[in-house]
N, C-alpha and C. Protein backbone atom coordinates (compact mmCIF):
# COMPACT_ATOMS: atom_id res chain seq x y z
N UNK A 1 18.53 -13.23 -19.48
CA UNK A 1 17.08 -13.30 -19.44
C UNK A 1 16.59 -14.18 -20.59
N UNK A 2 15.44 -15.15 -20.05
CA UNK A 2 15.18 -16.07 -21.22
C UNK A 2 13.80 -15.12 -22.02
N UNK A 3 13.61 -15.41 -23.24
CA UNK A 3 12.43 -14.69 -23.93
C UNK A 3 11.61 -16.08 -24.74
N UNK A 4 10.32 -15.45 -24.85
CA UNK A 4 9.81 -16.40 -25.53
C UNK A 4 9.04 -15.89 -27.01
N UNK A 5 9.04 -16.26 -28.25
CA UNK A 5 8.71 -15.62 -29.30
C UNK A 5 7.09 -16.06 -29.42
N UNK A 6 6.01 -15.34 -29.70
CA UNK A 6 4.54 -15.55 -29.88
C UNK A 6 4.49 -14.65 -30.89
N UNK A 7 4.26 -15.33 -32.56
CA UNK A 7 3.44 -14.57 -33.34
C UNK A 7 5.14 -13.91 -34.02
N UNK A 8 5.14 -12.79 -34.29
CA UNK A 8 5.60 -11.86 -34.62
C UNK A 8 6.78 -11.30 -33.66
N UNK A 9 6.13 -11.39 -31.91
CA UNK A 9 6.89 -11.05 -30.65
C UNK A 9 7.80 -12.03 -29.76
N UNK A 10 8.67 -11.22 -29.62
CA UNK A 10 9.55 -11.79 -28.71
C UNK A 10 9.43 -10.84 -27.34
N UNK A 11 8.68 -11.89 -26.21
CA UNK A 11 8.49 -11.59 -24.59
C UNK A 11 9.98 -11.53 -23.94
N UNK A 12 10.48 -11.07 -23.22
CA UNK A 12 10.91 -11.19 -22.19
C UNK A 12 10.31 -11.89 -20.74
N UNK A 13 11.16 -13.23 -20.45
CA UNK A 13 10.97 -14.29 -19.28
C UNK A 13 12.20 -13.88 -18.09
N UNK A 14 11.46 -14.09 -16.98
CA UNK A 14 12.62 -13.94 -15.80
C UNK A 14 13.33 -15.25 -15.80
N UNK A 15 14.15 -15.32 -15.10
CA UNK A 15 14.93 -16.70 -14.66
C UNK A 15 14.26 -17.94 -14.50
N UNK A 16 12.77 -17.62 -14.20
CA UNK A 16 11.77 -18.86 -13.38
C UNK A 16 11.01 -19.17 -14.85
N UNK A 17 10.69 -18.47 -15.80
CA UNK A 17 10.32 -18.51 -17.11
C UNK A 17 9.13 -17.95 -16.67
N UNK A 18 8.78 -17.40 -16.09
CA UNK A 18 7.61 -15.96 -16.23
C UNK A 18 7.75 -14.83 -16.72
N UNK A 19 6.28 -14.04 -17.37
CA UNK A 19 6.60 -13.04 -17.86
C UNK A 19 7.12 -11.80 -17.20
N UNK A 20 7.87 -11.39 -17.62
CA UNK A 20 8.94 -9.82 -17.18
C UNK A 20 8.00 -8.94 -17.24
N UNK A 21 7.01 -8.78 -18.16
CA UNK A 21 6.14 -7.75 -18.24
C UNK A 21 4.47 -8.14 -18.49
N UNK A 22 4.10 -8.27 -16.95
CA UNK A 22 2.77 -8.67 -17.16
C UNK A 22 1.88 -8.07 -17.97
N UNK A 23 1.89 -6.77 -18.97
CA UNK A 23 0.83 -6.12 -19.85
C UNK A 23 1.31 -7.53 -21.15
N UNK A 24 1.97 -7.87 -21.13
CA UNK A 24 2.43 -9.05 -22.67
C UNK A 24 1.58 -9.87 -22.22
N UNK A 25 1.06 -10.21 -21.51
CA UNK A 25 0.04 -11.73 -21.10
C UNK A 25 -1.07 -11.44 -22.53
N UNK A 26 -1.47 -12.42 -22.66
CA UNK A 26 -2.86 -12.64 -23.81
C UNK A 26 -3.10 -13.96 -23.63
N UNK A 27 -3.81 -14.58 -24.71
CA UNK A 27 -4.60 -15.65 -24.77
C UNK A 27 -3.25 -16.69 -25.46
N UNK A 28 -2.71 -15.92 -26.59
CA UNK A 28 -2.10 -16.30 -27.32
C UNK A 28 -0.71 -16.80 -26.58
N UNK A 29 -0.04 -15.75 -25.87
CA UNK A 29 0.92 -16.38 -24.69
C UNK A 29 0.57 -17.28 -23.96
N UNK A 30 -0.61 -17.29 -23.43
CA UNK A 30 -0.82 -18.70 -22.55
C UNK A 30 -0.83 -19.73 -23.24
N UNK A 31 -0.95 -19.85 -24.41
CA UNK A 31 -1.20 -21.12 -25.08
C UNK A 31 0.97 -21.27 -25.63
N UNK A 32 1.96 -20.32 -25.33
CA UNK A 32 2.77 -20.63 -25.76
C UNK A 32 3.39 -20.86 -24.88
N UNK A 33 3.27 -20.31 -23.34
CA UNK A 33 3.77 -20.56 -22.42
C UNK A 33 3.11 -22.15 -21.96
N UNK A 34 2.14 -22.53 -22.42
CA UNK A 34 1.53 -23.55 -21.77
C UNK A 34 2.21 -24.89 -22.76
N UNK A 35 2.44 -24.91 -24.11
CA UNK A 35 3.15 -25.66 -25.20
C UNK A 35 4.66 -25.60 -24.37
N UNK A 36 5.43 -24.71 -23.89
CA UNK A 36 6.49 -25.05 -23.18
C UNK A 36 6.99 -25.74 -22.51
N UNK A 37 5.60 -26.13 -21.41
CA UNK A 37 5.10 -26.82 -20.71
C UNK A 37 4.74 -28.14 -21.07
N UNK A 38 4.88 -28.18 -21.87
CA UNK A 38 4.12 -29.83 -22.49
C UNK A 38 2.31 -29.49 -22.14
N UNK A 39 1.80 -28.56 -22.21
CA UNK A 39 0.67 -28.48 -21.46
C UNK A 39 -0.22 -28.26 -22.60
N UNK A 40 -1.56 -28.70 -22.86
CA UNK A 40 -2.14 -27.97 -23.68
C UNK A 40 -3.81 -27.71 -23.12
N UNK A 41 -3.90 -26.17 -23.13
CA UNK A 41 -4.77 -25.96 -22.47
C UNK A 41 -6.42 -26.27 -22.90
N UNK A 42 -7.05 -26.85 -21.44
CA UNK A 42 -8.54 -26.64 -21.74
C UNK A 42 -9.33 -25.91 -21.74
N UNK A 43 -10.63 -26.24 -21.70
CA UNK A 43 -11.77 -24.90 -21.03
C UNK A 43 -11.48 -24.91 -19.48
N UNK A 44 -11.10 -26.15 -18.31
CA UNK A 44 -10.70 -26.31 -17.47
C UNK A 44 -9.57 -25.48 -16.84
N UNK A 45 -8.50 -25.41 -17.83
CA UNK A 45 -7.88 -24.62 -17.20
C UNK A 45 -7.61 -22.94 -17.45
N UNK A 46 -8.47 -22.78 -18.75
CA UNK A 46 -9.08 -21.33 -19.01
C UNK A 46 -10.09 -20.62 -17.42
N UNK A 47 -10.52 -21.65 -17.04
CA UNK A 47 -11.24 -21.17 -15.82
C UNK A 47 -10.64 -21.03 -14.94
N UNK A 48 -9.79 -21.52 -14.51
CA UNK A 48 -8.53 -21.41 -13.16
C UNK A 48 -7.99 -20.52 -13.64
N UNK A 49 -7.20 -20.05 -14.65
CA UNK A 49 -6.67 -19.30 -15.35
C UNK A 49 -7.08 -17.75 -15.29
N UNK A 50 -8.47 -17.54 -15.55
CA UNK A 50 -9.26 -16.42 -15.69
C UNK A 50 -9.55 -15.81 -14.22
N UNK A 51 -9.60 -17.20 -13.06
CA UNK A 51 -9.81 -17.09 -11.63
C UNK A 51 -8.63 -16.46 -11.35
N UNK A 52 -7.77 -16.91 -11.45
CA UNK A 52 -6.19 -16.14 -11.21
C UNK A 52 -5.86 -14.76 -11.12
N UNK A 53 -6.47 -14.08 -12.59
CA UNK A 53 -6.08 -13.10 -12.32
C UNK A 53 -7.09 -12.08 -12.03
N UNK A 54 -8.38 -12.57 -11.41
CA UNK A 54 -9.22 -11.95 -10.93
C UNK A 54 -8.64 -11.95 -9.60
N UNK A 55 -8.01 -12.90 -9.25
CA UNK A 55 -7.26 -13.32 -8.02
C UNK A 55 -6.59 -11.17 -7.33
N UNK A 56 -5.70 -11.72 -8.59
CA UNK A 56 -4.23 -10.68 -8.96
C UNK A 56 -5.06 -9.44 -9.21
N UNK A 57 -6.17 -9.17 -9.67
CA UNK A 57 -6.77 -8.35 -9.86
C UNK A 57 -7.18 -7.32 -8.76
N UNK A 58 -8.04 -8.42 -7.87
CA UNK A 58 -8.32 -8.08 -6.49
C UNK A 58 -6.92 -7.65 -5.43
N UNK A 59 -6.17 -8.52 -5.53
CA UNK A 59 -5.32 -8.71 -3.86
C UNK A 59 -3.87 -8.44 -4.31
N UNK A 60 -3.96 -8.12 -5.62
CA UNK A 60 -2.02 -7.58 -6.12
C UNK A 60 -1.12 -8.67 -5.86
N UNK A 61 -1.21 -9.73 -5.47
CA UNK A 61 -0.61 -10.71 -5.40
C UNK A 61 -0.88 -12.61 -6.41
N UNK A 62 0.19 -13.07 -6.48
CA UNK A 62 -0.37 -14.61 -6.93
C UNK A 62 -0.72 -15.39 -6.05
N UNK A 63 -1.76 -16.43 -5.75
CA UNK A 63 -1.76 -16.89 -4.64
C UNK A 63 -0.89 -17.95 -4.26
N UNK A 64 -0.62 -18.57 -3.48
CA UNK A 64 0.11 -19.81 -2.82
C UNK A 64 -1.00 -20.74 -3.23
N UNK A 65 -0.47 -22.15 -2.84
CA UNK A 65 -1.55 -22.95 -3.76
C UNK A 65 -2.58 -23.23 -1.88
N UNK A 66 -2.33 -23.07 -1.30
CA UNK A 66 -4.00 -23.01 -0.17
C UNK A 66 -4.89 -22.22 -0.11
N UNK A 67 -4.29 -20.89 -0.59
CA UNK A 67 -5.47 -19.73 -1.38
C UNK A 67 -5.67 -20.28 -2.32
N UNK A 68 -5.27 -20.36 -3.48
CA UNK A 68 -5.58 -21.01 -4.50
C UNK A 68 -7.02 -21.75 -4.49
N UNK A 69 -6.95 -22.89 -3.51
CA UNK A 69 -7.61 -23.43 -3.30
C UNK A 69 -8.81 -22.71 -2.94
N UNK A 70 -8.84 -22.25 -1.52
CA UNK A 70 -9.95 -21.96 -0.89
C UNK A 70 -10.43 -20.62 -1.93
N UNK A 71 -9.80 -20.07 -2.91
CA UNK A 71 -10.70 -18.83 -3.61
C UNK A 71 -11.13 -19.99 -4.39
N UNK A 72 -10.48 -21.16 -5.09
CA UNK A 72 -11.14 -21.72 -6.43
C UNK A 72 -12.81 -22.27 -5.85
N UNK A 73 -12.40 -22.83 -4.32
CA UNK A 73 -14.02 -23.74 -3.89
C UNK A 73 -15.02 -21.97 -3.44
N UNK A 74 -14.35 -21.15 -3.45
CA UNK A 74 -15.11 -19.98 -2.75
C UNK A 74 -16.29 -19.94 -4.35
N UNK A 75 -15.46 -19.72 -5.66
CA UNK A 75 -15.45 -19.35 -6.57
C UNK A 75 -16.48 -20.00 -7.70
N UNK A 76 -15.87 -21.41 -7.78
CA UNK A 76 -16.47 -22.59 -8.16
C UNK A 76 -16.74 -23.32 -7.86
N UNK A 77 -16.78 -23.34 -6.51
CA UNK A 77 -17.81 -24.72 -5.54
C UNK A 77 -16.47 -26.32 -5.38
N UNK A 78 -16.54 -26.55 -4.38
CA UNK A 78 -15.44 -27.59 -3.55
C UNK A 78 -15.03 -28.33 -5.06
N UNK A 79 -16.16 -28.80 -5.64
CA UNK A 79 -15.56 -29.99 -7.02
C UNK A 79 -14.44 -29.41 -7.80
N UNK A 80 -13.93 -27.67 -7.88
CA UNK A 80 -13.19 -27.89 -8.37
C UNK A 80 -11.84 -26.90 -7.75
N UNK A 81 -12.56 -26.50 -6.31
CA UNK A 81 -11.56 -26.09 -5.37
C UNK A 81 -11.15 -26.91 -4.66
N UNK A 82 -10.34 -27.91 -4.58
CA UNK A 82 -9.50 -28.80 -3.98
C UNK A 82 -8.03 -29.21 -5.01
N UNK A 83 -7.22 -29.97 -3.84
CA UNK A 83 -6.00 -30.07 -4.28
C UNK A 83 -5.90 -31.10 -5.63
N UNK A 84 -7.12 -32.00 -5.24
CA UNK A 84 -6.66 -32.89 -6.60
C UNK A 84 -6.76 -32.67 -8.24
N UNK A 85 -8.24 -31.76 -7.89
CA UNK A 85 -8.38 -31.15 -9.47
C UNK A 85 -7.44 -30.45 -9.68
N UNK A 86 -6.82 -29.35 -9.14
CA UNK A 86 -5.80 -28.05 -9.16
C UNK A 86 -4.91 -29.25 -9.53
N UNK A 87 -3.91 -29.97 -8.87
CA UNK A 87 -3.06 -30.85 -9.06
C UNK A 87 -2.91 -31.37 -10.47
N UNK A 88 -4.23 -32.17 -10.59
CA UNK A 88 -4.26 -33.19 -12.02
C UNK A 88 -4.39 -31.77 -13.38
N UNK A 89 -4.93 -30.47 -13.20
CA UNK A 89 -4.97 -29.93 -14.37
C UNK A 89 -3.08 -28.96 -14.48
N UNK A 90 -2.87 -29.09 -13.78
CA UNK A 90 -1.28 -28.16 -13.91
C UNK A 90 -0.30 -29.08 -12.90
N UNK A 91 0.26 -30.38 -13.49
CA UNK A 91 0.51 -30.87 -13.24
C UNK A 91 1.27 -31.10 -11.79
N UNK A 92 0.47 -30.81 -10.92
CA UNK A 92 1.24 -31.23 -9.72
C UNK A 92 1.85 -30.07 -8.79
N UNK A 93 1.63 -28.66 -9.70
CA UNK A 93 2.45 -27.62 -9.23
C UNK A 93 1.33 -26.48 -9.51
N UNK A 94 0.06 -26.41 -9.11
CA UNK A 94 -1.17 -25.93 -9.94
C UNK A 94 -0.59 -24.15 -9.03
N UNK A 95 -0.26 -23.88 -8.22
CA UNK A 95 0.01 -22.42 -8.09
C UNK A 95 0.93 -21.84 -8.54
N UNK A 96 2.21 -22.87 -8.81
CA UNK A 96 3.37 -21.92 -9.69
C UNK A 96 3.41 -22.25 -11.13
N UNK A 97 2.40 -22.84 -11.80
CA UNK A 97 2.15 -23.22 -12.76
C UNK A 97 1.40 -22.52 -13.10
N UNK A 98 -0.12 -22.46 -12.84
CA UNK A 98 -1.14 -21.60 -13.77
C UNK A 98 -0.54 -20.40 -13.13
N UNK A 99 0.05 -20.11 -12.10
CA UNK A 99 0.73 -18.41 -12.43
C UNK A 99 1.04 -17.94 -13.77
N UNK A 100 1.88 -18.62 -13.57
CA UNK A 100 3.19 -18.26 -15.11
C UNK A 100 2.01 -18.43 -15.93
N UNK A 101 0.95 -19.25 -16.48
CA UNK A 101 0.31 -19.47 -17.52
C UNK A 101 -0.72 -18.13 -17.43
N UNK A 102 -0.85 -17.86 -16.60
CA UNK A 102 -1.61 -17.01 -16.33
C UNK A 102 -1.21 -15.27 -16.14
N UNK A 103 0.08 -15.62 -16.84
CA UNK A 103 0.60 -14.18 -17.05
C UNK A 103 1.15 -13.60 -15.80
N UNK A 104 0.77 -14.01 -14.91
CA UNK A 104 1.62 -13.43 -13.16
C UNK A 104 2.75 -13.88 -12.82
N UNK A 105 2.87 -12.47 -11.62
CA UNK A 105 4.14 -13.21 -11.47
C UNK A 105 4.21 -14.70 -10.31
N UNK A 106 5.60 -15.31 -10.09
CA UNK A 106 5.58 -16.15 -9.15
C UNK A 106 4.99 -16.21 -7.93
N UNK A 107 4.43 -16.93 -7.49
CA UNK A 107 3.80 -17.03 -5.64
C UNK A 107 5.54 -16.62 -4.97
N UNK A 108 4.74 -16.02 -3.82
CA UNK A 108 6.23 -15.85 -3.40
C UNK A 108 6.76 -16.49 -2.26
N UNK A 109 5.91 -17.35 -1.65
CA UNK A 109 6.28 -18.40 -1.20
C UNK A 109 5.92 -19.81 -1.47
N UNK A 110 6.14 -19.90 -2.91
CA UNK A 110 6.41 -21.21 -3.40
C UNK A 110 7.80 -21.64 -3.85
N UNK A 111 7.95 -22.81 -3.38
CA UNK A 111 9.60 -23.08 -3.86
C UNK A 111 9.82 -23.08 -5.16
């Protein structure tokens, strides 16, 4: 099992590098899980981010990236529910990406 150290703590990561124990998610992990990433987060993707796990909140699941979509335009209006914004802010992989950043677990039908 891979782990990742934030602060003081050392997380436990599954095989895919998500968290093992979604209560460890914070602000502070996303920003270390997202530095892993080469990623460094915006207010942009604090909002997809926050959408997520209202997502996970609601429906117990991560979404696939066509939910994704259609909750982000449900959510925040088409400009920033579509594939290209999702795309250009988590590079290319915006549902199995802001998952993990977002403290959830994997879509489960994403490759």
């Amino acid at each position: 099992m891979n782990t990742l150290t934030v602060g003081a703590r050392t997380l436990e990561l599954d095989k895919d590098g998500y968290l093992a124990d979604l209560n460890d998610w914070s602000a502070e992990v996303a920003h270390a899980l997202a530095a892993a990433e080469a990623l460094e987060l915006t207010p942009a993707h604090w909002e997809i981010l926050a959408l997520l796990r209202q997502f996970y909140a609601e429906f117990q699941l991560s979404p696939a990236t066509r939910p994704l979509i259609k909750y982000t335009a449900l959510k925040l209006g088409p400009e920033k529910g579509n594939s290209l914004h999702l795309n250009k802010l988590f590079n290319g992989t915006p549902a199995k990406l802001a998952a993990k950043l977002a403290g959830l677990p994997r879509p489960t039908n994403c490759l």
